[in-house]
PDB file of N, CA and C in Angstrom:
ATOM      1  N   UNK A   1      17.208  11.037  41.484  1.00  0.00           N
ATOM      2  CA  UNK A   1      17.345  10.286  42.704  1.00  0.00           C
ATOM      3  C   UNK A   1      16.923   8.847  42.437  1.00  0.00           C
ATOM      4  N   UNK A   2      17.784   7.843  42.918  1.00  0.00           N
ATOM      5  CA  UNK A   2      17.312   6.525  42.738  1.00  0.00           C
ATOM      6  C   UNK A   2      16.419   5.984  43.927  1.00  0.00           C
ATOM      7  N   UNK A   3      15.773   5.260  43.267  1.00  0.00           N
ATOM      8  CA  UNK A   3      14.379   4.766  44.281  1.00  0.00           C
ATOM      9  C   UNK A   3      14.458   3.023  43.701  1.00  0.00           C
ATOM     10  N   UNK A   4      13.802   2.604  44.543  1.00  0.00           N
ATOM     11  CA  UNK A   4      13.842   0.968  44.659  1.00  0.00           C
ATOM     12  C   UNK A   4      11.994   0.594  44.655  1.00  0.00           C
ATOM     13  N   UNK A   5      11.350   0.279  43.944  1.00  0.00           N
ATOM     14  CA  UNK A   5       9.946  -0.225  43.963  1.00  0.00           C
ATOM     15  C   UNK A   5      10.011  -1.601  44.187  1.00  0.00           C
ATOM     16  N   UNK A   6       9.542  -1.803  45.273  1.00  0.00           N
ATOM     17  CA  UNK A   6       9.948  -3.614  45.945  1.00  0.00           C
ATOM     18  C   UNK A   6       8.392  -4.294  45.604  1.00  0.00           C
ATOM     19  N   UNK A   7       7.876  -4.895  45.079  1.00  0.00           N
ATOM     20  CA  UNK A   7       6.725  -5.136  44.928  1.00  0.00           C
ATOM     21  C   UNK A   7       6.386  -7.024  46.092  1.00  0.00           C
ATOM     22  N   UNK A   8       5.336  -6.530  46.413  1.00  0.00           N
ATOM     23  CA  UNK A   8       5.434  -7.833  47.232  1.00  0.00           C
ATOM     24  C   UNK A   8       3.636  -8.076  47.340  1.00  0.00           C
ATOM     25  N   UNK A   9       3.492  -9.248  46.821  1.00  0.00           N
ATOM     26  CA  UNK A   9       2.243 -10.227  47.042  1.00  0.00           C
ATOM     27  C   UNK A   9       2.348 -11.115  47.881  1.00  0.00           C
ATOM     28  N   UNK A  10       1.152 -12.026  47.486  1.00  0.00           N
ATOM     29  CA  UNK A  10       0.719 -13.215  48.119  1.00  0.00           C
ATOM     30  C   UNK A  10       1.333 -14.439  47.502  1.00  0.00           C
ATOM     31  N   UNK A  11       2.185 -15.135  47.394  1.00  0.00           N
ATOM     32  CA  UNK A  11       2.775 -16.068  46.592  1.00  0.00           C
ATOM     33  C   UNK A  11       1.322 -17.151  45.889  1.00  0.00           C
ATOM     34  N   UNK A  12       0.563 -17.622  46.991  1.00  0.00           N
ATOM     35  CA  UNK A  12      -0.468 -18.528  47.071  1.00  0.00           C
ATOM     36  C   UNK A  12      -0.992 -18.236  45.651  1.00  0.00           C
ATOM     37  N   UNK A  13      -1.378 -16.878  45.833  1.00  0.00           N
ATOM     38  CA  UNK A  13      -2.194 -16.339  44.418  1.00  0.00           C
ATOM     39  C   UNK A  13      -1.922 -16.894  43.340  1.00  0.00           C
ATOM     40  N   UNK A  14      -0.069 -15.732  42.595  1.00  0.00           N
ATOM     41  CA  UNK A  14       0.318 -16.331  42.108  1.00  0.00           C
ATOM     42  C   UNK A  14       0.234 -17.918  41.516  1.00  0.00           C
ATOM     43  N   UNK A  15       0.365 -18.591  42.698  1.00  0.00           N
ATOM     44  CA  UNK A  15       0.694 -20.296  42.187  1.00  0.00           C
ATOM     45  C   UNK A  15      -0.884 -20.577  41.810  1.00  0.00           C
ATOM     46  N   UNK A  16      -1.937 -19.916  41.856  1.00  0.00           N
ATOM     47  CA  UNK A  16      -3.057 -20.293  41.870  1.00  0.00           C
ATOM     48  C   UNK A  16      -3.581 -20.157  40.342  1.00  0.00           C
ATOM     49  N   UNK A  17      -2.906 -19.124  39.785  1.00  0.00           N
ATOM     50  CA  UNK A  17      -3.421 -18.280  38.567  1.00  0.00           C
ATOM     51  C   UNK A  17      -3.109 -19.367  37.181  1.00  0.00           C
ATOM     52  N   UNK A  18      -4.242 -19.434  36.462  1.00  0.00           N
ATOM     53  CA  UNK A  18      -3.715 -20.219  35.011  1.00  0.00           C
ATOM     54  C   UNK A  18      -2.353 -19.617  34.379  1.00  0.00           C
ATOM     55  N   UNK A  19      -1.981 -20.405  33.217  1.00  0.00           N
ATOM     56  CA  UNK A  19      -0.993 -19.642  32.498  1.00  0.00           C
ATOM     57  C   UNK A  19      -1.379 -18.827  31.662  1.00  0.00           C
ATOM     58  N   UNK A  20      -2.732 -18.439  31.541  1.00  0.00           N
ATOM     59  CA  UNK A  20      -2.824 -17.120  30.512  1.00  0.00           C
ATOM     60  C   UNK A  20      -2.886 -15.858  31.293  1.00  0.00           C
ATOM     61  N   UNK A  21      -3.335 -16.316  32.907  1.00  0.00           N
ATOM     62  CA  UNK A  21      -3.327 -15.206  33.449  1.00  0.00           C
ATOM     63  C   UNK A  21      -1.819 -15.005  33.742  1.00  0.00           C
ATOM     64  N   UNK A  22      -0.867 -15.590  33.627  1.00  0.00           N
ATOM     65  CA  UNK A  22       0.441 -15.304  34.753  1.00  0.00           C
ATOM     66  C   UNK A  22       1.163 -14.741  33.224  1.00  0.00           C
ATOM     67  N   UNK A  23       0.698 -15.033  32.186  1.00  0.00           N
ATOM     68  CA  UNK A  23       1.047 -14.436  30.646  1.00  0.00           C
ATOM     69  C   UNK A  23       1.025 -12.858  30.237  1.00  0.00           C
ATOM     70  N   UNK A  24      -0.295 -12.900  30.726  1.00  0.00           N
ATOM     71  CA  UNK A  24      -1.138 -11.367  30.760  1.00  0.00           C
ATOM     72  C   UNK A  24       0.115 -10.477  31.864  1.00  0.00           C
ATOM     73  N   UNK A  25       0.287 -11.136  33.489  1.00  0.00           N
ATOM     74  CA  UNK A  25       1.038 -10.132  33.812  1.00  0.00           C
ATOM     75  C   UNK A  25       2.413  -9.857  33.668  1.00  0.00           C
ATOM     76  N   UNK A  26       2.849 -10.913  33.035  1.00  0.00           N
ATOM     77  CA  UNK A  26       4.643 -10.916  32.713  1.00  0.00           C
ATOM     78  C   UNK A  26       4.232  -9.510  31.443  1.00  0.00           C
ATOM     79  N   UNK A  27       3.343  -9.975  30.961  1.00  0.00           N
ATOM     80  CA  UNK A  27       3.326  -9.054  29.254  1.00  0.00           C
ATOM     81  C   UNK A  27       2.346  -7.190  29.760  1.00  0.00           C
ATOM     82  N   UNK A  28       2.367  -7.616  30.868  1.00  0.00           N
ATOM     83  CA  UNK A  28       1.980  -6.027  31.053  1.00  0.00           C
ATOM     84  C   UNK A  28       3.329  -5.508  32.187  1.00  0.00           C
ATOM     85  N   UNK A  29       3.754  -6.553  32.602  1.00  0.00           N
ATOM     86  CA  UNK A  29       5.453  -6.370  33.156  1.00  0.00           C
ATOM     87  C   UNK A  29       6.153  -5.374  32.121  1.00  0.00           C
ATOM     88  N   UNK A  30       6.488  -6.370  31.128  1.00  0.00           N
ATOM     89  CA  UNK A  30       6.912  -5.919  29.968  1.00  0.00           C
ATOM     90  C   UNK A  30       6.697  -4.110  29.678  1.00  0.00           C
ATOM     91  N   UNK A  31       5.482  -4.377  29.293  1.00  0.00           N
ATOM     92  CA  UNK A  31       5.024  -2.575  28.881  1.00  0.00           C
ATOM     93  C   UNK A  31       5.249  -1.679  29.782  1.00  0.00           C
ATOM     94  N   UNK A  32       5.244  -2.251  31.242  1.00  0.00           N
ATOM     95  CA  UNK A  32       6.037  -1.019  32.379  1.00  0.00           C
ATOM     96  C   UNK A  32       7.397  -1.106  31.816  1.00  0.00           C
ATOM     97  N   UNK A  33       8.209  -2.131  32.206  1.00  0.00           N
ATOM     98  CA  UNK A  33       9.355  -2.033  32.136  1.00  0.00           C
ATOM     99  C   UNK A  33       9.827  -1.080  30.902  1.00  0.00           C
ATOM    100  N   UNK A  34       9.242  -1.379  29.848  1.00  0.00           N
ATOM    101  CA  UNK A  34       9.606  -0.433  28.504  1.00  0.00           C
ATOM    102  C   UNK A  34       8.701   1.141  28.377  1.00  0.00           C
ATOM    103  N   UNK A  35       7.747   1.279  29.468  1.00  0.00           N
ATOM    104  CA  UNK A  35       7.884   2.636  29.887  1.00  0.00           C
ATOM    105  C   UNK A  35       9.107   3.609  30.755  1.00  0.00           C
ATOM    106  N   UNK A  36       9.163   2.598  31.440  1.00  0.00           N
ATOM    107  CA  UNK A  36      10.464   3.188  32.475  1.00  0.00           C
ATOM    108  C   UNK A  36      11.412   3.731  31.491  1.00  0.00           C
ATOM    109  N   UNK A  37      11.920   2.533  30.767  1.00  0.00           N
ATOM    110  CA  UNK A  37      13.201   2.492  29.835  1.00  0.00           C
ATOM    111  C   UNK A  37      12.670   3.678  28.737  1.00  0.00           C
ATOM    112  N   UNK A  38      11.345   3.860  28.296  1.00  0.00           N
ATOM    113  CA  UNK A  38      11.284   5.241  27.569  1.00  0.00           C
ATOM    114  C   UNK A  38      11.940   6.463  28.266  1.00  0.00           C
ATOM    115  N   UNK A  39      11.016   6.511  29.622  1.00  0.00           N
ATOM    116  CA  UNK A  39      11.371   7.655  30.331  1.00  0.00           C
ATOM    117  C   UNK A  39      12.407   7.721  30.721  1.00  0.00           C
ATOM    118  N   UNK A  40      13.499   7.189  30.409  1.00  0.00           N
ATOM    119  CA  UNK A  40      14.751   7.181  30.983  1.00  0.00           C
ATOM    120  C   UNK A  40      14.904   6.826  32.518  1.00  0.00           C
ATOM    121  N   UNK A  41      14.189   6.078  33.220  1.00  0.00           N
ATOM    122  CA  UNK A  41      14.139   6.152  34.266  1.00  0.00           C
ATOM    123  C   UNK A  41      14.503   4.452  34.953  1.00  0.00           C
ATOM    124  N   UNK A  42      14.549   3.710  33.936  1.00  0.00           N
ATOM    125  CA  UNK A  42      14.609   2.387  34.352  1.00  0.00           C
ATOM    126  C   UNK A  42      16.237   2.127  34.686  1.00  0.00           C
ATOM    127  N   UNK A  43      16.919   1.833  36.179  1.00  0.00           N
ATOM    128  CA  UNK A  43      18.156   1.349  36.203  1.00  0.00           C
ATOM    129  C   UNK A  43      18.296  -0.147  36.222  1.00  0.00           C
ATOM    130  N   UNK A  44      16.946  -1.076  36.401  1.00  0.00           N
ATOM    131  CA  UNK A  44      17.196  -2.765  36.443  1.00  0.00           C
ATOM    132  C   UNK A  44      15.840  -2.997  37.698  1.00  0.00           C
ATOM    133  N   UNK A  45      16.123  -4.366  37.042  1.00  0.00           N
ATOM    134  CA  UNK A  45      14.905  -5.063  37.930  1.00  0.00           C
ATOM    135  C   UNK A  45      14.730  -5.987  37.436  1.00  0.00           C
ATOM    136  N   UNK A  46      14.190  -7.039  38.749  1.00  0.00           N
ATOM    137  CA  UNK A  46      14.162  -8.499  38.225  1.00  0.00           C
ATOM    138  C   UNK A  46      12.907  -9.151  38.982  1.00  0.00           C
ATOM    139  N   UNK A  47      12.658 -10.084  38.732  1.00  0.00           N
ATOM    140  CA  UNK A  47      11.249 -11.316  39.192  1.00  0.00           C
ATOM    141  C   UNK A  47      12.281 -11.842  39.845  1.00  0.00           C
ATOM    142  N   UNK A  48      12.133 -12.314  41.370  1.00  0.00           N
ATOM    143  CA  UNK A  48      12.414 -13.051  42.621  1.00  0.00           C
ATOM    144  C   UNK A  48      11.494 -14.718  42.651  1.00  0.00           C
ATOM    145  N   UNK A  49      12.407 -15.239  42.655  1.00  0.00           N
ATOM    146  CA  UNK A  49      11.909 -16.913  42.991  1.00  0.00           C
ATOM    147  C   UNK A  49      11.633 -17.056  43.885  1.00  0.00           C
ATOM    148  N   UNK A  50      10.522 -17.988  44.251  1.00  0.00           N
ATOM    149  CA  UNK A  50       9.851 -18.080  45.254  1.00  0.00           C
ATOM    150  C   UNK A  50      10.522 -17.913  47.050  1.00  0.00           C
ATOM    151  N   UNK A  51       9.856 -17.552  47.848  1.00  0.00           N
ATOM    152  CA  UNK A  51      10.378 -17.495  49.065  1.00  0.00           C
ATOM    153  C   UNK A  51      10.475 -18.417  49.813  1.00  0.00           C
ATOM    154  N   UNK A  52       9.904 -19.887  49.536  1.00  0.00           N
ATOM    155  CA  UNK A  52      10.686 -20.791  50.130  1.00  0.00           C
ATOM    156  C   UNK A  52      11.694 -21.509  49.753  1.00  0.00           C
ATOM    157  N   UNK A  53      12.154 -20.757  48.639  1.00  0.00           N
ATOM    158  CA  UNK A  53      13.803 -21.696  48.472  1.00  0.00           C
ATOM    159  C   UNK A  53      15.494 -20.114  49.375  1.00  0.00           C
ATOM    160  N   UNK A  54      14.589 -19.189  49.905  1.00  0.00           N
ATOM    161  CA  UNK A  54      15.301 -18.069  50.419  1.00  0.00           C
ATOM    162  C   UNK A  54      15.713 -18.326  52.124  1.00  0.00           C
ATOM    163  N   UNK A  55      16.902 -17.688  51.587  1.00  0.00           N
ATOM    164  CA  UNK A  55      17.871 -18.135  53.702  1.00  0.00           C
ATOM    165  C   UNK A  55      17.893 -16.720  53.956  1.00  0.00           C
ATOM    166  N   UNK A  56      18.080 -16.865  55.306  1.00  0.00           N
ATOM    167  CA  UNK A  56      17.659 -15.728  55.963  1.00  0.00           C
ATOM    168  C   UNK A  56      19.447 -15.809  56.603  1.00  0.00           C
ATOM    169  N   UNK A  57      20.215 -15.015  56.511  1.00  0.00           N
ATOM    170  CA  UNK A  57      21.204 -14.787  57.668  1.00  0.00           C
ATOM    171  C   UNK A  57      21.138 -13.507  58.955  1.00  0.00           C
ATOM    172  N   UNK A  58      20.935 -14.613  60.216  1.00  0.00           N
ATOM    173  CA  UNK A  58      20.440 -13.208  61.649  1.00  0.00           C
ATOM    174  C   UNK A  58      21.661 -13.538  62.154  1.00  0.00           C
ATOM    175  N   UNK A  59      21.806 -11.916  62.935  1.00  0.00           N
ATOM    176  CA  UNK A  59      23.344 -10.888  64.034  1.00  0.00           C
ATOM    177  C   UNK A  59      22.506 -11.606  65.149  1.00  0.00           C
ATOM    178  N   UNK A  60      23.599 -12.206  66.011  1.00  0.00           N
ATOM    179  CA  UNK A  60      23.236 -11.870  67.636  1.00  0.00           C
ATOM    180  C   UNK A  60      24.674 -11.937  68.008  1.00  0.00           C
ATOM    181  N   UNK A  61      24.755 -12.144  69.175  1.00  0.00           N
ATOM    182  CA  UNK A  61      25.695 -12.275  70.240  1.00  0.00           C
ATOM    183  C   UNK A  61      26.339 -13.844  69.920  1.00  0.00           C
ATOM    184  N   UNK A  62      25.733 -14.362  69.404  1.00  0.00           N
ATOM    185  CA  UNK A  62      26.340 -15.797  68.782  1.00  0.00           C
ATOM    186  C   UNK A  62      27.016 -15.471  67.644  1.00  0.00           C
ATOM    187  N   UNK A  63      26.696 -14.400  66.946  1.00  0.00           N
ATOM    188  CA  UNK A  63      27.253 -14.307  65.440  1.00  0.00           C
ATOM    189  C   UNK A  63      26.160 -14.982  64.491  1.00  0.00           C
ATOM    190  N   UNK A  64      26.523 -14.675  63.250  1.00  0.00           N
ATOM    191  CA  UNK A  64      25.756 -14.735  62.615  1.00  0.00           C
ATOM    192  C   UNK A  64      24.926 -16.341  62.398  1.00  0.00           C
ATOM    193  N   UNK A  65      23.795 -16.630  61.971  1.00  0.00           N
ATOM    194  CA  UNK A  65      23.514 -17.789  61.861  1.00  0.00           C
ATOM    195  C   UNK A  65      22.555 -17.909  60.870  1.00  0.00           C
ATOM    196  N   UNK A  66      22.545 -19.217  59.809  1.00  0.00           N
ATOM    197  CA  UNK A  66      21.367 -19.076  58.651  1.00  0.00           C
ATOM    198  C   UNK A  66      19.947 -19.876  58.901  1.00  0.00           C
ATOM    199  N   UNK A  67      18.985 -19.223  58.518  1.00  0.00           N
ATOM    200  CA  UNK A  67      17.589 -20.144  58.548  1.00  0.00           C
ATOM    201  C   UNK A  67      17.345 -20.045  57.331  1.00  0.00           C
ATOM    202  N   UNK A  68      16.120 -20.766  57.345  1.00  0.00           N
ATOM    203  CA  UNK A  68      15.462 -21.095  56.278  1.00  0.00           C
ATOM    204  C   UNK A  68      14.461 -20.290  55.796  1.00  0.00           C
ATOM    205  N   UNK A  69      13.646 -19.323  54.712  1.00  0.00           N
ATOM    206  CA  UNK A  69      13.111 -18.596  54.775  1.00  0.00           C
ATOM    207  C   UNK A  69      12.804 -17.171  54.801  1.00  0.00           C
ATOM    208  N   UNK A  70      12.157 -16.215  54.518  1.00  0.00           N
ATOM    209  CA  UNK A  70      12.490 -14.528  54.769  1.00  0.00           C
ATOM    210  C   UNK A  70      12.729 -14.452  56.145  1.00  0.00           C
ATOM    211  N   UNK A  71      12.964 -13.437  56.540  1.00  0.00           N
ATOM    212  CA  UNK A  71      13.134 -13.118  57.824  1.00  0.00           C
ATOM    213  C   UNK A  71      11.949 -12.526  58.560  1.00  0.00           C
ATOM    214  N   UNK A  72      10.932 -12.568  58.065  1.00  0.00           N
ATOM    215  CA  UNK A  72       9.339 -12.368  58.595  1.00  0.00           C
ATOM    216  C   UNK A  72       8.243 -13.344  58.355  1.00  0.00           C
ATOM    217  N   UNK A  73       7.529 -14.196  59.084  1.00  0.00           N
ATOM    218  CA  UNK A  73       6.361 -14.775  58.501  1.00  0.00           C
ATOM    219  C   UNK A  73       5.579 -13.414  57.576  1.00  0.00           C
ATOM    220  N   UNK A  74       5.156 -13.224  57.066  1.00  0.00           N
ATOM    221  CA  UNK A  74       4.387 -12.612  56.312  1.00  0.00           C
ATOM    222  C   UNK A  74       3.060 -13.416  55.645  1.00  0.00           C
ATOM    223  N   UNK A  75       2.000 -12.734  55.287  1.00  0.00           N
ATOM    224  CA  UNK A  75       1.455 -13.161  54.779  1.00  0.00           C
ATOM    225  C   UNK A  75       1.965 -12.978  52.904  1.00  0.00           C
ATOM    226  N   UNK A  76       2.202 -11.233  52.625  1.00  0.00           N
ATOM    227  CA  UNK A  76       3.014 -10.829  51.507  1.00  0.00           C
ATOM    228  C   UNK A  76       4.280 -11.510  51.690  1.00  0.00           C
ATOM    229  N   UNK A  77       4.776 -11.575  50.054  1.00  0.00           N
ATOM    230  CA  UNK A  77       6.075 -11.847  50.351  1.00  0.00           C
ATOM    231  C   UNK A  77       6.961 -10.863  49.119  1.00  0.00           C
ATOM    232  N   UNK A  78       8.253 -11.040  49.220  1.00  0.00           N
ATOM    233  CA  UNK A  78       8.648  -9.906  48.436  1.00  0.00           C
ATOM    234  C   UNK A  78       8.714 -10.900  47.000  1.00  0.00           C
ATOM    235  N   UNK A  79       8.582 -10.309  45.589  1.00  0.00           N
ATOM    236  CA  UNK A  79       8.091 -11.122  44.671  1.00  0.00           C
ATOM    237  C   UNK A  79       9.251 -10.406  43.770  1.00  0.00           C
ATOM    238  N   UNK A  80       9.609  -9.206  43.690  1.00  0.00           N
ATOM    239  CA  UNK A  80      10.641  -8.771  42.608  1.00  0.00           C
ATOM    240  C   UNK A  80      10.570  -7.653  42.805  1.00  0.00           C
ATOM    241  N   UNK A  81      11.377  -6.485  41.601  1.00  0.00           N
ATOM    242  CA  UNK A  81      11.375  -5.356  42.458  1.00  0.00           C
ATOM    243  C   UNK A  81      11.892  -4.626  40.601  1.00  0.00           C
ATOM    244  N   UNK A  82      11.567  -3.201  41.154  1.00  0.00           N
ATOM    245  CA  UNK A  82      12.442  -2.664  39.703  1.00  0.00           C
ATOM    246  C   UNK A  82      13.610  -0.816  40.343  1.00  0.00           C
ATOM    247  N   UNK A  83      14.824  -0.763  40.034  1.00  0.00           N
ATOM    248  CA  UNK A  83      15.392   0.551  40.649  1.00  0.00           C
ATOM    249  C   UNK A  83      15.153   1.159  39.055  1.00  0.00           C
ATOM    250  N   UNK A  84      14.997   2.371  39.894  1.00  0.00           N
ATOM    251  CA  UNK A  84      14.540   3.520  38.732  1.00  0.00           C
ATOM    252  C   UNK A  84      15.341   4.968  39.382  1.00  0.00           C
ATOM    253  N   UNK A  85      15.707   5.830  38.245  1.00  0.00           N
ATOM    254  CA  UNK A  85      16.082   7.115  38.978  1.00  0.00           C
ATOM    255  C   UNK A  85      15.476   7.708  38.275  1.00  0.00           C
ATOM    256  N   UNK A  86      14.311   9.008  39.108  1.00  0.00           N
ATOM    257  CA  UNK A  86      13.943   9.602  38.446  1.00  0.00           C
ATOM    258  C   UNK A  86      13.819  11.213  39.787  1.00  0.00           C
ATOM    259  N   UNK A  87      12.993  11.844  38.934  1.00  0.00           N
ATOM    260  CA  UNK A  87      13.763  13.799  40.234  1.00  0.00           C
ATOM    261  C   UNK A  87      13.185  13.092  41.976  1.00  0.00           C
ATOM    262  N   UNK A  88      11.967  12.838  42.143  1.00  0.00           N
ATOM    263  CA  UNK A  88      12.007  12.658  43.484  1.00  0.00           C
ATOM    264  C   UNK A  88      10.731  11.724  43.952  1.00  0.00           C
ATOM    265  N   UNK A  89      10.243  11.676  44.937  1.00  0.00           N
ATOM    266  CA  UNK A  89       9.511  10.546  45.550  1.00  0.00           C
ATOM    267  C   UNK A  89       8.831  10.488  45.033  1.00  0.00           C
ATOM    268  N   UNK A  90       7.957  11.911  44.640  1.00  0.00           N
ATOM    269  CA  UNK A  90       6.622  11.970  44.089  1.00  0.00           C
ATOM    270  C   UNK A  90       6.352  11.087  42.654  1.00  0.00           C
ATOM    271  N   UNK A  91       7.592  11.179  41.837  1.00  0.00           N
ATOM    272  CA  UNK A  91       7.853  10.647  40.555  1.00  0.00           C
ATOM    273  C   UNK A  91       7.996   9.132  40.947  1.00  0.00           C
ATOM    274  N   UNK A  92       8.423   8.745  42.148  1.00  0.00           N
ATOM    275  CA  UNK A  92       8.874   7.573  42.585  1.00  0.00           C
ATOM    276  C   UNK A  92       7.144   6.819  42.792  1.00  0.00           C
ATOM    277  N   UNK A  93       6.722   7.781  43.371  1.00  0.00           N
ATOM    278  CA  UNK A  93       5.370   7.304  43.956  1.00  0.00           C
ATOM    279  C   UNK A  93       4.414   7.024  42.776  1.00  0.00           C
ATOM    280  N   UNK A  94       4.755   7.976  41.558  1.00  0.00           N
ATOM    281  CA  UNK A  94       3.707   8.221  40.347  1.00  0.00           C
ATOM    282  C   UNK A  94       4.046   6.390  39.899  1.00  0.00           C
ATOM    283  N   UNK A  95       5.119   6.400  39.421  1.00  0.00           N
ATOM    284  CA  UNK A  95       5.717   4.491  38.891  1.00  0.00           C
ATOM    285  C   UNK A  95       4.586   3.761  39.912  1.00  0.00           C
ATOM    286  N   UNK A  96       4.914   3.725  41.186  1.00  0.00           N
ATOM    287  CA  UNK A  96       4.621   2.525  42.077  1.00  0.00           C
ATOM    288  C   UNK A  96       3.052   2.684  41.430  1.00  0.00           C
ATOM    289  N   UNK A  97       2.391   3.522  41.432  1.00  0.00           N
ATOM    290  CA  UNK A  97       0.911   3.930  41.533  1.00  0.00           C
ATOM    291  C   UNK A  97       0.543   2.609  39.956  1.00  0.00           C
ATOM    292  N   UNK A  98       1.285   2.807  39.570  1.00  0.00           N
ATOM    293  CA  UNK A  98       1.286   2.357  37.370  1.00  0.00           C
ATOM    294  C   UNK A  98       1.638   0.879  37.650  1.00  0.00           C
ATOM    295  N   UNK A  99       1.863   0.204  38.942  1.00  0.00           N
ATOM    296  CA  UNK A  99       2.701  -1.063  38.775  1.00  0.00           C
ATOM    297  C   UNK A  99       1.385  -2.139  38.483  1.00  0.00           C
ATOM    298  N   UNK A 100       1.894  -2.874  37.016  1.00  0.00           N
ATOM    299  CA  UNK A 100       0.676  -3.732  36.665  1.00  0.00           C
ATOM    300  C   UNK A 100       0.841  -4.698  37.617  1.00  0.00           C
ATOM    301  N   UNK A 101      -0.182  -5.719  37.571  1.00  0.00           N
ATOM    302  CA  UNK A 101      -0.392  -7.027  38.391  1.00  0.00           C
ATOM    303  C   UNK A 101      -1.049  -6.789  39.676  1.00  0.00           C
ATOM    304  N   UNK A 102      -1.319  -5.702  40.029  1.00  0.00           N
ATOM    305  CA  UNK A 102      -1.316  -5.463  41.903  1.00  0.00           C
ATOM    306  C   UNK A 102      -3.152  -5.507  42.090  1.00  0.00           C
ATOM    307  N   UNK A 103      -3.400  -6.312  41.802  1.00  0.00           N
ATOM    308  CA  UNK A 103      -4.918  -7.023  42.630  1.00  0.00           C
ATOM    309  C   UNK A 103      -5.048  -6.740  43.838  1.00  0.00           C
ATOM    310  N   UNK A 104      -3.985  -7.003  44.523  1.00  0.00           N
ATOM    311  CA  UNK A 104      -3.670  -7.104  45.858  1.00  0.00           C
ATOM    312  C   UNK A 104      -2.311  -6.704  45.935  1.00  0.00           C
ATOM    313  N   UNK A 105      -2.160  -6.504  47.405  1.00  0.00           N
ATOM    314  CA  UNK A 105      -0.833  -6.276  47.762  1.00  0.00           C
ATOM    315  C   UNK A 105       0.027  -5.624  47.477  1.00  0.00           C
ATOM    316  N   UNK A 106       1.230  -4.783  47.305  1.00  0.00           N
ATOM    317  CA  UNK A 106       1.928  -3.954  48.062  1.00  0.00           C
ATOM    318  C   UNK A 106       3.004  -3.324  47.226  1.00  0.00           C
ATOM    319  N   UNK A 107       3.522  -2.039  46.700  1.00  0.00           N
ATOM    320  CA  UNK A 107       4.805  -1.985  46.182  1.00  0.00           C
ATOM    321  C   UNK A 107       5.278  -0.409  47.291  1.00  0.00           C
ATOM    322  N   UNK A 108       7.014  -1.284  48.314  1.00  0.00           N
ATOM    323  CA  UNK A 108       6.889  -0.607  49.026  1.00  0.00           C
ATOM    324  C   UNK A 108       8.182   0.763  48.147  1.00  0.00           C
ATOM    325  N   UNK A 109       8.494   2.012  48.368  1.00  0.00           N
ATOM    326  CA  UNK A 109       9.539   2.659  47.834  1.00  0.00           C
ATOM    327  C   UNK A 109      10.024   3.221  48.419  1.00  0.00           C
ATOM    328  N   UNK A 110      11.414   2.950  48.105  1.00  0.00           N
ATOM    329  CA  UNK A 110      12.426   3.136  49.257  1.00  0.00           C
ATOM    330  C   UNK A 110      13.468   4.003  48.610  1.00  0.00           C
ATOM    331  N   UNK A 111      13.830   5.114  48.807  1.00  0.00           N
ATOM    332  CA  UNK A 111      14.699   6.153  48.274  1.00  0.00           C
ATOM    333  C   UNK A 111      16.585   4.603  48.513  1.00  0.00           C
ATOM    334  N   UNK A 112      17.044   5.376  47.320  1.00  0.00           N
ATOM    335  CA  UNK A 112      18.415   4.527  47.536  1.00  0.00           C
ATOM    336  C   UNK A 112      19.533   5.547  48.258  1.00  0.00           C
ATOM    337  N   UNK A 113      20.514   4.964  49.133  1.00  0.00           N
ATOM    338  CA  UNK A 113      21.579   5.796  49.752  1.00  0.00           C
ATOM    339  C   UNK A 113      22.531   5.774  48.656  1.00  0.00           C
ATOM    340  N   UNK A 114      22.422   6.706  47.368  1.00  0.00           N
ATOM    341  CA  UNK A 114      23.704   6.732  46.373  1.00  0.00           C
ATOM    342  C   UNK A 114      24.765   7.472  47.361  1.00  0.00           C
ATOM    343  N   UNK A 115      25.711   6.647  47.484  1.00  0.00           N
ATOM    344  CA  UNK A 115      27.015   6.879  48.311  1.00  0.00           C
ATOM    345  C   UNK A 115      27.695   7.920  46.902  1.00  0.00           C
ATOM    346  N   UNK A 116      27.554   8.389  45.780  1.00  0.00           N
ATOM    347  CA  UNK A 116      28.252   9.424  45.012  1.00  0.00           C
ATOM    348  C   UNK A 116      28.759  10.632  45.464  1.00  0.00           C
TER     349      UNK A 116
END
């Protein structure tokens, strides 16, 4: 079953951290990512650029219209994400539990609708 691990921080942090620390977590990125890809379980995933260069497109009765920004103030914001298929949530849940960098804040998992 494919699952989606959305990982979402504090951007502030981030921008706060030296470059050996933001080194350390790309390079323990890394060693997840090439666990997944052991376990056969890695389908893709990427690092998200910051959320204030992101448009938001909202439905009303006007039709659609673009802003500037996510579509939630948040304090988190969504930061990148990795899809994985593996048998079921629990396995889904075991990954999120392993996700390096998370000091703080959030990796949410979201089963995928494979239309197959």
């Amino acid at each position: 079953m494919k699952y989606l691990l959305m990982i979402y921080g504090d951007e502030s942090v981030w921008a706060r951290m030296s470059p050996g620390e933001t080194a350390a977590v790309y390079a323990a990125h890394a060693d997840f990512g090439q666990a997944l890809a052991a376990a056969g379980a890695l389908l893709g995933g990427a690092e998200l650029k910051p959320s204030d260069g992101a448009c938001t497109v909202r439905f009303g009765p006007e039709g659609p219209r673009v802003t500037d920004g996510p579509f939630a103030e948040a304090r988190e914001q969504l930061g990148g994400y990795y899809l994985i298929d593996v048998p079921d949530l629990q396995a889904a849940l075991e990954w999120a539990r392993r996700m390096p960098g998370m000091g703080d804040g959030a990796v949410e998992v979201r089963a995928v609708n494979d239309m197959d």
